[in-house]
N, C-alpha and C. Protein backbone atom coordinates (compact mmCIF):
# COMPACT_ATOMS: atom_id res chain seq x y z
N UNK A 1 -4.76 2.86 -3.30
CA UNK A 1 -4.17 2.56 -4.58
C UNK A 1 -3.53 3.83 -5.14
N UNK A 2 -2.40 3.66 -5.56
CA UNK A 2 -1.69 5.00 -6.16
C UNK A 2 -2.29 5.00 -7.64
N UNK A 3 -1.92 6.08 -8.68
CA UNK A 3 -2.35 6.53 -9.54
C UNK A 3 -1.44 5.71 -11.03
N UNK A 4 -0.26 5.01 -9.86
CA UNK A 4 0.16 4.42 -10.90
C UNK A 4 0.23 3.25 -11.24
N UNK A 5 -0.93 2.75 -9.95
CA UNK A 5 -1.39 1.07 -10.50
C UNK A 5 -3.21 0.93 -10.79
N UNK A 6 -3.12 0.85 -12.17
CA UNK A 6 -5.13 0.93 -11.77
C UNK A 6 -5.43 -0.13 -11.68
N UNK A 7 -7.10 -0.22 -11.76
CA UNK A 7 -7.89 -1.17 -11.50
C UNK A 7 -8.02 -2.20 -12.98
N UNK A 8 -7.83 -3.39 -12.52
CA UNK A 8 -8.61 -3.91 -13.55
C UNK A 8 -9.40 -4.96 -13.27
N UNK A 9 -10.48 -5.53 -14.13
CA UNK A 9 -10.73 -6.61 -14.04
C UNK A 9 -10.90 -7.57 -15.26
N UNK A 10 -10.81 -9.44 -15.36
CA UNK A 10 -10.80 -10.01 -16.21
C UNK A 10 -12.49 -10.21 -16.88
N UNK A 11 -12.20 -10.36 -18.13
CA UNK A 11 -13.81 -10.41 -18.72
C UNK A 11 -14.96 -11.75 -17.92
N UNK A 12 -14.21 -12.91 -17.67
CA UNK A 12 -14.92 -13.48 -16.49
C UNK A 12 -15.40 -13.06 -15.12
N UNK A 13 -14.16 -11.86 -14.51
CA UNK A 13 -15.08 -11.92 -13.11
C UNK A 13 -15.88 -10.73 -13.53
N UNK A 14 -15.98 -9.91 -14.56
CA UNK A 14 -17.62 -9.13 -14.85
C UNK A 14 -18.58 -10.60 -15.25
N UNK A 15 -18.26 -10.99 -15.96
CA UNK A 15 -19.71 -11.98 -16.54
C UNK A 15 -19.59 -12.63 -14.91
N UNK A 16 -18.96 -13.02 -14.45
CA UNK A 16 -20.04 -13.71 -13.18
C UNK A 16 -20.72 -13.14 -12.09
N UNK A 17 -20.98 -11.41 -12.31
CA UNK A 17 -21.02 -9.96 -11.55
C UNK A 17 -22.46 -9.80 -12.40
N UNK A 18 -22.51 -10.19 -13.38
CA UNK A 18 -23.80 -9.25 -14.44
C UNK A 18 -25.05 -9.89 -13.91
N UNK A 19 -25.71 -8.68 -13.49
CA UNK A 19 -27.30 -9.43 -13.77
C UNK A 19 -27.78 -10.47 -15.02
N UNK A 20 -28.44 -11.13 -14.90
CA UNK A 20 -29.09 -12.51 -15.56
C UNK A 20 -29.58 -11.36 -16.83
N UNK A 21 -28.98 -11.54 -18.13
CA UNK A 21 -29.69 -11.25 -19.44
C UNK A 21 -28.61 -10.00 -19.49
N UNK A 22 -27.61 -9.71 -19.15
CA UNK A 22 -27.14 -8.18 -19.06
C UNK A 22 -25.50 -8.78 -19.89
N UNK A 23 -24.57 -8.29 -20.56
CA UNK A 23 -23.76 -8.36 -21.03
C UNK A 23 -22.89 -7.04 -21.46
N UNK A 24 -21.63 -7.57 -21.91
CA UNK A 24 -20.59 -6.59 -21.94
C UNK A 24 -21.07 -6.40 -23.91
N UNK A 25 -20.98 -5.00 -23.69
CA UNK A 25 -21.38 -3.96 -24.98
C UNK A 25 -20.26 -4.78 -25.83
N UNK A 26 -19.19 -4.71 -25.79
CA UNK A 26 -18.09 -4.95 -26.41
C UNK A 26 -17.22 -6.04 -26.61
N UNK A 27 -17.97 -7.34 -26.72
CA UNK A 27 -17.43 -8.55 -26.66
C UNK A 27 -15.83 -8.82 -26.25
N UNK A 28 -15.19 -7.94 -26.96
CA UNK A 28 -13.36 -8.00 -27.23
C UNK A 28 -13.15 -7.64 -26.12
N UNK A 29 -13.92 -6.82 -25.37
CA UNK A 29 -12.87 -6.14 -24.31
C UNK A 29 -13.59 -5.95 -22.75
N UNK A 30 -12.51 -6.26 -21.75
CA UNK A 30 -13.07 -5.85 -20.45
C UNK A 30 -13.16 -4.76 -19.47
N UNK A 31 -13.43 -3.60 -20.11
CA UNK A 31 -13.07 -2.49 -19.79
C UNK A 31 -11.87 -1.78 -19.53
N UNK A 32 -11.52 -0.21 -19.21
CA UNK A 32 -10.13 0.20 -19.47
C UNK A 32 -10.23 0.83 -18.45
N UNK A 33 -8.87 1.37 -17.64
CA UNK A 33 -8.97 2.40 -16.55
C UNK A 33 -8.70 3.75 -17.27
N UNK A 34 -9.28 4.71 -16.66
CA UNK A 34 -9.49 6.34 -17.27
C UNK A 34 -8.22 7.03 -16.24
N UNK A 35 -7.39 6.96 -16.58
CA UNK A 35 -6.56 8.01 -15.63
C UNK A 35 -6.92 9.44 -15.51
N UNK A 36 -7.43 9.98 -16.21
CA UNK A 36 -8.39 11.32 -15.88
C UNK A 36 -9.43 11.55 -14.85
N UNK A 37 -10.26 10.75 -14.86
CA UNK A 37 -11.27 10.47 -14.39
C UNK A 37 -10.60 9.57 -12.69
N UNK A 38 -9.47 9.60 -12.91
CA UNK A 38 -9.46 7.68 -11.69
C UNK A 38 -10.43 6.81 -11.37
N UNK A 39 -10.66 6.21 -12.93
CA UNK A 39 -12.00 5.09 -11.94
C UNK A 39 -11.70 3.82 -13.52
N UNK A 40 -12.13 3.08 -13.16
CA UNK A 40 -12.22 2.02 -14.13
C UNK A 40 -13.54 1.85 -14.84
N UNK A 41 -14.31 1.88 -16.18
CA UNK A 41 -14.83 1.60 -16.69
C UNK A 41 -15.05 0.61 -17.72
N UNK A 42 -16.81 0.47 -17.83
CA UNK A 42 -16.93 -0.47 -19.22
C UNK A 42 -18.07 -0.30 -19.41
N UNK A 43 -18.65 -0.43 -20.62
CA UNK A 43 -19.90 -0.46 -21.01
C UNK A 43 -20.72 -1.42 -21.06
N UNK A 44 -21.81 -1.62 -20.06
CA UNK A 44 -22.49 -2.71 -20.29
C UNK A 44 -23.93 -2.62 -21.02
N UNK A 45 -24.32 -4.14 -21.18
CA UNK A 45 -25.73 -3.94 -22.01
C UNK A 45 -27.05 -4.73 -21.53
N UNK A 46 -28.17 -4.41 -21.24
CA UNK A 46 -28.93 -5.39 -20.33
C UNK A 46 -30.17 -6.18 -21.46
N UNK A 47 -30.86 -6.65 -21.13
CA UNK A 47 -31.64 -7.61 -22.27
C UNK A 47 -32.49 -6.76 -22.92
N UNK A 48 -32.80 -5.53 -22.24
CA UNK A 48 -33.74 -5.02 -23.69
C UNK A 48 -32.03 -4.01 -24.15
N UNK A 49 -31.51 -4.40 -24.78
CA UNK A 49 -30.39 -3.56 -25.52
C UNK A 49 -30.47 -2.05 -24.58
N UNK A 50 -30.42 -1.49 -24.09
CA UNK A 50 -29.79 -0.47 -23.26
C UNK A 50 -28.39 -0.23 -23.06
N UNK A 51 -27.71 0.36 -23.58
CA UNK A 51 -26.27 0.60 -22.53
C UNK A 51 -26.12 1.46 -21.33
N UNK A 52 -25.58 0.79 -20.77
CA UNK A 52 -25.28 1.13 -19.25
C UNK A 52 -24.21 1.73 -19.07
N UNK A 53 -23.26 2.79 -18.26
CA UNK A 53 -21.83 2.68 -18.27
C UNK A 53 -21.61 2.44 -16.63
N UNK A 54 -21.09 1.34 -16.56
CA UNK A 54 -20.29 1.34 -14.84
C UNK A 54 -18.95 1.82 -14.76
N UNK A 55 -18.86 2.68 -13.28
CA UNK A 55 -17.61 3.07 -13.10
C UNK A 55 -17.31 2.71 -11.82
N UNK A 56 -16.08 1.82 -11.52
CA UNK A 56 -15.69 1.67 -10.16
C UNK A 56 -14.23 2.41 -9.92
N UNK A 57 -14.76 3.64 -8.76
CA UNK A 57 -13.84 4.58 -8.05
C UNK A 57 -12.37 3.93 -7.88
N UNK A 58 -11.49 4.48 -7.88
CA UNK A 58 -10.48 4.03 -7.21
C UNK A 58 -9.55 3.80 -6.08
N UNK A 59 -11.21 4.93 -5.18
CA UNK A 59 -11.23 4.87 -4.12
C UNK A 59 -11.83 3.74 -3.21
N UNK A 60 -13.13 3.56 -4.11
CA UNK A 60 -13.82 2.28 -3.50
C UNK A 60 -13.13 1.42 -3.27
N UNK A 61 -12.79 0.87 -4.55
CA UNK A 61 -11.66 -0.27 -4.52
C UNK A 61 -10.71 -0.43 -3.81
N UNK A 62 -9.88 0.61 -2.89
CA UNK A 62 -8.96 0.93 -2.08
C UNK A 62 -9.71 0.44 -0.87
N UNK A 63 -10.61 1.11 -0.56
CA UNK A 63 -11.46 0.70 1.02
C UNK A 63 -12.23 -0.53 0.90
N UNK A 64 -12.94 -1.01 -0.26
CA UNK A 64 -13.48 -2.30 -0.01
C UNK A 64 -13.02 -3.24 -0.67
N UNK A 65 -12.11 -3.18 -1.65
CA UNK A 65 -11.47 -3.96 -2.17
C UNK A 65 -12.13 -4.09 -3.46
N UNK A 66 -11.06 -5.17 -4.77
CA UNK A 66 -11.11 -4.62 -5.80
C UNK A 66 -12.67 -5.58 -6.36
N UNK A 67 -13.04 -6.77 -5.92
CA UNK A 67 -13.59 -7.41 -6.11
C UNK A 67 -14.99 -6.67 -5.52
N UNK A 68 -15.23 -6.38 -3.94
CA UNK A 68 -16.63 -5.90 -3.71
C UNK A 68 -16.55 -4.75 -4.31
N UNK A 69 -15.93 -3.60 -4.75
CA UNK A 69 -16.20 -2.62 -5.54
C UNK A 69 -16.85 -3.17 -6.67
N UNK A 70 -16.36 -3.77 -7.07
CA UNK A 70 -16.88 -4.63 -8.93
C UNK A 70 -18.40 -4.71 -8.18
N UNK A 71 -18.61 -5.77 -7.46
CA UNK A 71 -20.06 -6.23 -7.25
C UNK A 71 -21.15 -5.07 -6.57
N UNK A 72 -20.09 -4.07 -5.46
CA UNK A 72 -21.39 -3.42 -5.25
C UNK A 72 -21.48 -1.79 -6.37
N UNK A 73 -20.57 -2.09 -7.20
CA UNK A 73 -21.26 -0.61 -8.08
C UNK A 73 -21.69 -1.49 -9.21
N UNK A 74 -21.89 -2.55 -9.34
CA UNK A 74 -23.00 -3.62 -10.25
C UNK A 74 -24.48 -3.42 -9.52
N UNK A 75 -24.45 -3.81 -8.36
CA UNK A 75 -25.20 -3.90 -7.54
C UNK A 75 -26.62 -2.24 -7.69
N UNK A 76 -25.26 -1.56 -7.34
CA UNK A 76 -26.22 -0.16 -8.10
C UNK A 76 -26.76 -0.01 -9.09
N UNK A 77 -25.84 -0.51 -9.81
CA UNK A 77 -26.35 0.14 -11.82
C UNK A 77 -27.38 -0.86 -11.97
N UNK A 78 -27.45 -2.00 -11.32
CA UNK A 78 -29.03 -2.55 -11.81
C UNK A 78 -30.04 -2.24 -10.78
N UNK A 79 -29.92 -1.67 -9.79
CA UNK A 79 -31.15 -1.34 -9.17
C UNK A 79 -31.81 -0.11 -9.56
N UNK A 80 -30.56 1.13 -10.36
CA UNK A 80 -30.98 2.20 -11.22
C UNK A 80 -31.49 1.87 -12.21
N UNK A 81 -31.41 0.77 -12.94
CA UNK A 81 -31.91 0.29 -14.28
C UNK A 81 -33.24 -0.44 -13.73
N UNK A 82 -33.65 -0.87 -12.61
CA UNK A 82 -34.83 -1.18 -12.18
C UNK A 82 -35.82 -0.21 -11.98
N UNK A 83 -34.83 0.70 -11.93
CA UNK A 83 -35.81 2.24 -11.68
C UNK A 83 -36.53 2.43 -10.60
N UNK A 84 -35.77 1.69 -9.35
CA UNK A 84 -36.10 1.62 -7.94
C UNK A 84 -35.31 1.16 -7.29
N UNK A 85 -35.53 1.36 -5.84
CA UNK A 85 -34.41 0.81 -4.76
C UNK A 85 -33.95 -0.53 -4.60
N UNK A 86 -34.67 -1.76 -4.76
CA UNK A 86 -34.40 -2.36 -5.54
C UNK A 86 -35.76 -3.61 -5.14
N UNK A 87 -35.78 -4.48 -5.82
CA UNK A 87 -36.99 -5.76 -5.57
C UNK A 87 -37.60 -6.19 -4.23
N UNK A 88 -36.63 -5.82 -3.34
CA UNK A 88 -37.40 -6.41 -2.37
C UNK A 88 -37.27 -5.39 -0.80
N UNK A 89 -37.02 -3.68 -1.37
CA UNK A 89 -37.05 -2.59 -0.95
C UNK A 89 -36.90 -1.69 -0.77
């Protein structure tokens, strides 16, 4: 992906990405791309009120595409918020 097309995604395909009880901090909005940074962010929030921040590379997204990037740096941020590798190892 060049620098002059970023990532985005629609506020549905995060809500069908979120762990069960977890939501977007910011109702209005589905995150923004950081051209500083190159990565796409948003702030999420899990059921005991925590905010989270996910960032998907713009590299990831290049090699696995824009969709499994979304799911597997989800995939991370709740197994860090589990505060282990994850449920079943």
């Amino acid at each position: 992906m060049s620098s002059d097309s970023d990532i985005s995604y629609t506020r549905q395909e995060l809500l069908d990405y979120l762990p069960a009880g977890w939501m977007l901090e910011d109702r209005s909005t589905a995150g923004a791309w950081n051209p500083r940074q190159g990565r796409w962010e948003v702030t999420l929030r899990d059921i005991a009120d925590v905010d989270w921040e996910l960032h998907i590379d713009e590299k990831a997204a290049a090699k696995a595409g824009r969709i499994e990037a979304l799911r597997s740096a989800l995939d991370k941020l709740y197994r860090q918020a589990l505060g282990g590798p994850g449920l079943f190892g």
